[in-house]
Structure formats: C-alpha cells, structure tokens
N, C-alpha and C. Protein backbone atom coordinates (compact mmCIF):
# COMPACT_ATOMS: atom_id res chain seq x y z
N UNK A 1 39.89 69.76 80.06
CA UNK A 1 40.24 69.00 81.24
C UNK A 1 40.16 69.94 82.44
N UNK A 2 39.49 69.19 83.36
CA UNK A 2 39.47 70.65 84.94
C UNK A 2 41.06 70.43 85.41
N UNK A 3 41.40 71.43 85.61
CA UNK A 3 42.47 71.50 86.60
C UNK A 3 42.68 70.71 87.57
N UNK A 4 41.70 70.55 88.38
CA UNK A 4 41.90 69.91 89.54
C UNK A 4 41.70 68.71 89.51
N UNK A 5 41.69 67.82 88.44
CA UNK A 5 41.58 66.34 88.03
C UNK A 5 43.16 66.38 87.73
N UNK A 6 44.13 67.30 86.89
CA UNK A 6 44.89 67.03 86.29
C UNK A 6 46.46 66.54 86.90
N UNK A 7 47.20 65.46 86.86
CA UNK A 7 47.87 64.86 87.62
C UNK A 7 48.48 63.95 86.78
N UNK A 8 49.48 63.58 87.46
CA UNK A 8 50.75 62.81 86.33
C UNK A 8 50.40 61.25 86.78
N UNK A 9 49.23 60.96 86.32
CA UNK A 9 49.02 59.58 85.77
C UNK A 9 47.79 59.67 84.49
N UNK A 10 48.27 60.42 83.56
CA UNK A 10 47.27 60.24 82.41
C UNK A 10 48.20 58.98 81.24
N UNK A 11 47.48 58.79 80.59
CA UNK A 11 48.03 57.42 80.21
C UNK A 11 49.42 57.93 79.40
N UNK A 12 49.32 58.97 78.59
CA UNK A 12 50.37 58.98 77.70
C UNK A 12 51.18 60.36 78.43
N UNK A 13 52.50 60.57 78.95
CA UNK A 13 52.89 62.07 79.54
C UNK A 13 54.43 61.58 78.62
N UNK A 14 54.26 62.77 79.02
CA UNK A 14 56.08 63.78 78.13
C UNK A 14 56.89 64.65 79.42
N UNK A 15 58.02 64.42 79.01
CA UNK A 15 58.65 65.30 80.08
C UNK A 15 58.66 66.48 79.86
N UNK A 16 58.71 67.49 80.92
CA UNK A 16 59.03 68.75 81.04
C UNK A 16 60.10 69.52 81.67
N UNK A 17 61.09 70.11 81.66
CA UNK A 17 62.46 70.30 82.09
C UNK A 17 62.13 72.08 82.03
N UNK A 18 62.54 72.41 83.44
CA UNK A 18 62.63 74.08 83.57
C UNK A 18 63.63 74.64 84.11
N UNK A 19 64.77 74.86 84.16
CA UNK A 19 65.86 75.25 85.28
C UNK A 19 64.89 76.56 86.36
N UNK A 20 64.92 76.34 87.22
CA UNK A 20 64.66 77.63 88.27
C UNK A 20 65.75 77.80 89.13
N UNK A 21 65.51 78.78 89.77
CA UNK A 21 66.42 79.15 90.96
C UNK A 21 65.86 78.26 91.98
N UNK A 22 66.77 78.24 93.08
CA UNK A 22 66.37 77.35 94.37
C UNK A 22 65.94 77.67 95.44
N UNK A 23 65.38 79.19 95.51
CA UNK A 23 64.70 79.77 96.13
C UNK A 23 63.18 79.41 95.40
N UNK A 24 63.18 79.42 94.28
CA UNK A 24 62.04 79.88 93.60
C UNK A 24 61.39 78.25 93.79
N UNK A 25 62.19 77.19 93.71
CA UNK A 25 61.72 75.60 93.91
C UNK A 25 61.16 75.53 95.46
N UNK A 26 61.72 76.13 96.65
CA UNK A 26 61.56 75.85 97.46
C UNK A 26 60.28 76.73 97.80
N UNK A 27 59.85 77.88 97.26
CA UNK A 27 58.48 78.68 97.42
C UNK A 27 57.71 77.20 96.45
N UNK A 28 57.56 76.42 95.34
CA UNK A 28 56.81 76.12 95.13
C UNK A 28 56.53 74.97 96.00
N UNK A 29 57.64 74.17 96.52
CA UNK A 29 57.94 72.90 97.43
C UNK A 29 56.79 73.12 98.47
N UNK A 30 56.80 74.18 99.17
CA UNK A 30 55.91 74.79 100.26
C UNK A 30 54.77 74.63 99.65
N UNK A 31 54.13 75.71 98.87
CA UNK A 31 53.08 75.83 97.86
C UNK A 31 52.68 74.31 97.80
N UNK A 32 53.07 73.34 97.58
CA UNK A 32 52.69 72.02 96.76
C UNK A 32 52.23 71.20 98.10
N UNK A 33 53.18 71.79 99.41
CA UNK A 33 52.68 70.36 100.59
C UNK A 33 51.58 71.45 101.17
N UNK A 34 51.25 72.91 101.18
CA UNK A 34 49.68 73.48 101.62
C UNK A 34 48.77 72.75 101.17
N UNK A 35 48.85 72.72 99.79
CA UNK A 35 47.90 71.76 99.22
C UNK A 35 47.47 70.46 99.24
N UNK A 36 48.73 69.87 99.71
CA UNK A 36 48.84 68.74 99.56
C UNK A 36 48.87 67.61 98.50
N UNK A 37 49.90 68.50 97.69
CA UNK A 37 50.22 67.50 96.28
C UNK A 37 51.69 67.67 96.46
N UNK A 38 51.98 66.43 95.67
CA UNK A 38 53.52 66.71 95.02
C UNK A 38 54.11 68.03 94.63
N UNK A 39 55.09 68.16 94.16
CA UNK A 39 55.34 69.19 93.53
C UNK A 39 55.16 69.25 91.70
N UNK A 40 55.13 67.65 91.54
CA UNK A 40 54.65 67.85 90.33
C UNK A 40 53.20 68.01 90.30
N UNK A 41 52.60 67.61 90.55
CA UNK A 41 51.07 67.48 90.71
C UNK A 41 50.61 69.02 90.83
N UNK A 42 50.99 70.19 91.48
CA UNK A 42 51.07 71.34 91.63
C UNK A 42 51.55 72.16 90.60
N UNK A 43 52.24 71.89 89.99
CA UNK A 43 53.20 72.50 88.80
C UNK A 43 52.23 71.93 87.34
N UNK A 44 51.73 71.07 87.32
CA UNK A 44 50.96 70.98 86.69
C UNK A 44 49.69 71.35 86.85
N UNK A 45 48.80 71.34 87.87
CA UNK A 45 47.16 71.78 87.87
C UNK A 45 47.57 73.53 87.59
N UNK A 46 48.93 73.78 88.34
CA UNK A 46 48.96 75.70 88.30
C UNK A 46 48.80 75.84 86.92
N UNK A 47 50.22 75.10 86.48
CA UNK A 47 50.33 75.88 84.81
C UNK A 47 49.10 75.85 83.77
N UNK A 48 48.22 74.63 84.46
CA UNK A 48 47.44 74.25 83.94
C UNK A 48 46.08 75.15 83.52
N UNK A 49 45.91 75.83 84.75
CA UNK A 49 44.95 76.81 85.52
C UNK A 49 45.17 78.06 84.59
N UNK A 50 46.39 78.32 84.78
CA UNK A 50 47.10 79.34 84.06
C UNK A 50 47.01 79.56 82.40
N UNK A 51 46.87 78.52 82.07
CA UNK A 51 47.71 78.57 80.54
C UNK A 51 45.50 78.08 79.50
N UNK A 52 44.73 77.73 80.91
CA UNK A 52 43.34 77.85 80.26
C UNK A 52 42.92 78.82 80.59
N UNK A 53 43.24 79.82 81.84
CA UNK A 53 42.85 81.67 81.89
C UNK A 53 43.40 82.30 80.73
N UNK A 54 44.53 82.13 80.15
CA UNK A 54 45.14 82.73 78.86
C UNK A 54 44.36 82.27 77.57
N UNK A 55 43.81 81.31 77.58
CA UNK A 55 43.55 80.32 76.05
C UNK A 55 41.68 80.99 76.27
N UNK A 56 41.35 81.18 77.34
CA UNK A 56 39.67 81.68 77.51
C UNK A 56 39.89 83.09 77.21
N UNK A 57 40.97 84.24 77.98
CA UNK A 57 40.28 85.39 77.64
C UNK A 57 41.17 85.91 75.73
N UNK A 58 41.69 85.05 75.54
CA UNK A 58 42.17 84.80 73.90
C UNK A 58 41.18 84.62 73.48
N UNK A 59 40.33 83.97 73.69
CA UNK A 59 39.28 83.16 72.91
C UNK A 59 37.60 84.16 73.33
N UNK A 60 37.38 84.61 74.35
CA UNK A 60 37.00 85.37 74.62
C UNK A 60 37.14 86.87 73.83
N UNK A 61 38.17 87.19 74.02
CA UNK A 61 38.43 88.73 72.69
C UNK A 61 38.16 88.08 71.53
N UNK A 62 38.69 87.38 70.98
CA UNK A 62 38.51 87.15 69.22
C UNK A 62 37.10 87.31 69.22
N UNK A 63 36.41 86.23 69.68
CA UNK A 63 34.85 86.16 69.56
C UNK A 63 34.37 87.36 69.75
N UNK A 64 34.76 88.24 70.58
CA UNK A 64 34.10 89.86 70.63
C UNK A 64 33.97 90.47 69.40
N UNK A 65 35.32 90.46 69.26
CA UNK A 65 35.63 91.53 68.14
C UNK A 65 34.98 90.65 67.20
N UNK A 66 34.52 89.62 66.38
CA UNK A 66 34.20 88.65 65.35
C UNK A 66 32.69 89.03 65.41
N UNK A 67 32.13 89.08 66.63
CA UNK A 67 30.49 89.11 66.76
C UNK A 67 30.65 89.83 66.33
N UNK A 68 31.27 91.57 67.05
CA UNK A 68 30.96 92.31 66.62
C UNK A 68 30.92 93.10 65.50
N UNK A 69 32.11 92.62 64.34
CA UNK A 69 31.70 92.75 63.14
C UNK A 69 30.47 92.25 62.76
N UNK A 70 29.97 90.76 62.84
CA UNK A 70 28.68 90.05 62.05
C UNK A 70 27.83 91.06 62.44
N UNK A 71 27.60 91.24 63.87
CA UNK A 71 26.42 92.34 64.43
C UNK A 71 26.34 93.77 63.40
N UNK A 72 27.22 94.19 63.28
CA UNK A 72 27.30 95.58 62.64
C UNK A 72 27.15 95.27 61.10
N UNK A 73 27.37 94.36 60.83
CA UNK A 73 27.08 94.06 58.98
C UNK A 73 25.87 93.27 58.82
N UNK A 74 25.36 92.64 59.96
CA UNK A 74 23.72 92.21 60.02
C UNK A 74 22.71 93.23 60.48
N UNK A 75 23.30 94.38 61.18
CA UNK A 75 22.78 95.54 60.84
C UNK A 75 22.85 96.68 60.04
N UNK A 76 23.55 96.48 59.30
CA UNK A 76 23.49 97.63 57.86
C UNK A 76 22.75 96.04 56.50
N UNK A 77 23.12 95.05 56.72
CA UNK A 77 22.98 94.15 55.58
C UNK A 77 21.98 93.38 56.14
N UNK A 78 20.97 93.71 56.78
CA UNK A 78 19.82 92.64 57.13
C UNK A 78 19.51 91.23 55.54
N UNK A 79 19.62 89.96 56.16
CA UNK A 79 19.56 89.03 55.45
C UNK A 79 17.35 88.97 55.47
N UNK A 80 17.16 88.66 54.34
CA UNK A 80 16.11 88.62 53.82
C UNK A 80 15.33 87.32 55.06
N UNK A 81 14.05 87.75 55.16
CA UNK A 81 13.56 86.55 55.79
C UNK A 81 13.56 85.13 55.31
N UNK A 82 13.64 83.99 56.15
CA UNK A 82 13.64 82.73 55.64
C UNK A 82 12.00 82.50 55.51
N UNK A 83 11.55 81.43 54.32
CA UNK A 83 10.15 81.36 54.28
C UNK A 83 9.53 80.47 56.13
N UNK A 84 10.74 79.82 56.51
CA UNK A 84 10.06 79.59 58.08
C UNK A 84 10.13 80.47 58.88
N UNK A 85 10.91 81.67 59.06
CA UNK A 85 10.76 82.65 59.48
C UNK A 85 9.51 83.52 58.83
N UNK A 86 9.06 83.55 57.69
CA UNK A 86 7.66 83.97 57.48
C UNK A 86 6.63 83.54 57.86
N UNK A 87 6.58 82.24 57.84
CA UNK A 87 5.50 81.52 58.41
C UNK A 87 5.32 81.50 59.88
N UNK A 88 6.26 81.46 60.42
CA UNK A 88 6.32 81.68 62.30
C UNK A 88 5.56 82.96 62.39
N UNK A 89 5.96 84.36 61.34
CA UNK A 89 5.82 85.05 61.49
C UNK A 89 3.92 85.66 61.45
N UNK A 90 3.19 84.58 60.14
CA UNK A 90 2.55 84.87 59.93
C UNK A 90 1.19 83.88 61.14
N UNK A 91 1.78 83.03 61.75
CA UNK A 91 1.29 82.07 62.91
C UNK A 91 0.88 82.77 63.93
N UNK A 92 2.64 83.72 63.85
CA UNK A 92 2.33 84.90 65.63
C UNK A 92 1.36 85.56 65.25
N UNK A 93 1.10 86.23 64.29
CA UNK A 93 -0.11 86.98 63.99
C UNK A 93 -1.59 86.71 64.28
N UNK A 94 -1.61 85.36 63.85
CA UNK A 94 -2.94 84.92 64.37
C UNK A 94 -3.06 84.43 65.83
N UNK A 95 -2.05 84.09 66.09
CA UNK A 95 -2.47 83.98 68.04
C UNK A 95 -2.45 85.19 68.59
N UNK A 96 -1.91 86.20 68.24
CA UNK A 96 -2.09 87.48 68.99
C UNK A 96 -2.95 88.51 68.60
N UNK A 97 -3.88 87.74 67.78
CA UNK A 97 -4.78 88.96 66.94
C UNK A 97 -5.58 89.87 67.95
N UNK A 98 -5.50 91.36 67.83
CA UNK A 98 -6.22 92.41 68.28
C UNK A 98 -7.85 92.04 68.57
C-alpha cells in the first residue's frame, strides 16, 4: 500500500491506543495541519512510511546475505548445463561463426 493513499477509511480498521506526552501530541497536531491531514491521517501515513523503511531494508539484508551464499556455492558447485542451455549454446555458435 503507498503511504500516501493510506487513511482511515479502508473498509475494515482496528483501533490503536498510544499514551504520549502533551507536548509530544501537540508537535504532531502541528505536523498533521502543515500537511494538511488530520492527526490521524498523519499518524498513520508516518508510521506507515516508517514501519515499510524497516520491513525493506530487513528484507533487503536477508536477500543479501541469501544471494550471497547461492552466488558463492554456484561458484564452487557450478550446476551442470541444461540440454536448452546447450542448445542456445550450440545456436550462438553458428550465428557467430569466425
């Protein structure tokens, strides 16, 4: 879901309850009319913003480290050619013949 679609009329919502300080409500109160949303509407696209930068560069490392095992064991353990990978192979040959 983009962030900036996300807003408290999706068909099915749940409540959310946070105690803050009342300094800390009134920095977001501000924050929410710059923009020009509610304060819920704000509290949701942020956390929202927030909590898919965390879930990408999560998802981002695993996949690193994951390639980079396959990479390093597809280079010591090269898998045998497929017979369509031979045949492509033996195709390129004849279009590029010397």
């Amino acid at each position: 879901m983009d962030s900036r679609t996300a807003t408290t009329s999706h068909r099915r919502t749940e409540r959310l309850e946070a105690r803050i300080p009342a300094d800390l409500k009134t920095v977001f109160t501000r924050a929410a009319a710059l923009r020009g949303q509610t304060l819920t509407d704000f509290v949701i696209n942020t956390v929202t913003e927030a909590a898919q930068r965390v879930v990408r560069e999560q998802d981002i490392l695993d996949l690193t480290q994951r390639d980079q095992i396959a990479f390093a064991n597809t280079l010591i353990n090269p898998p045998e050619p497929s017979s369509k990978m031979l045949a492509t192979a033996r195709w390129y040959r004849k279009q590029v013949k010397p």
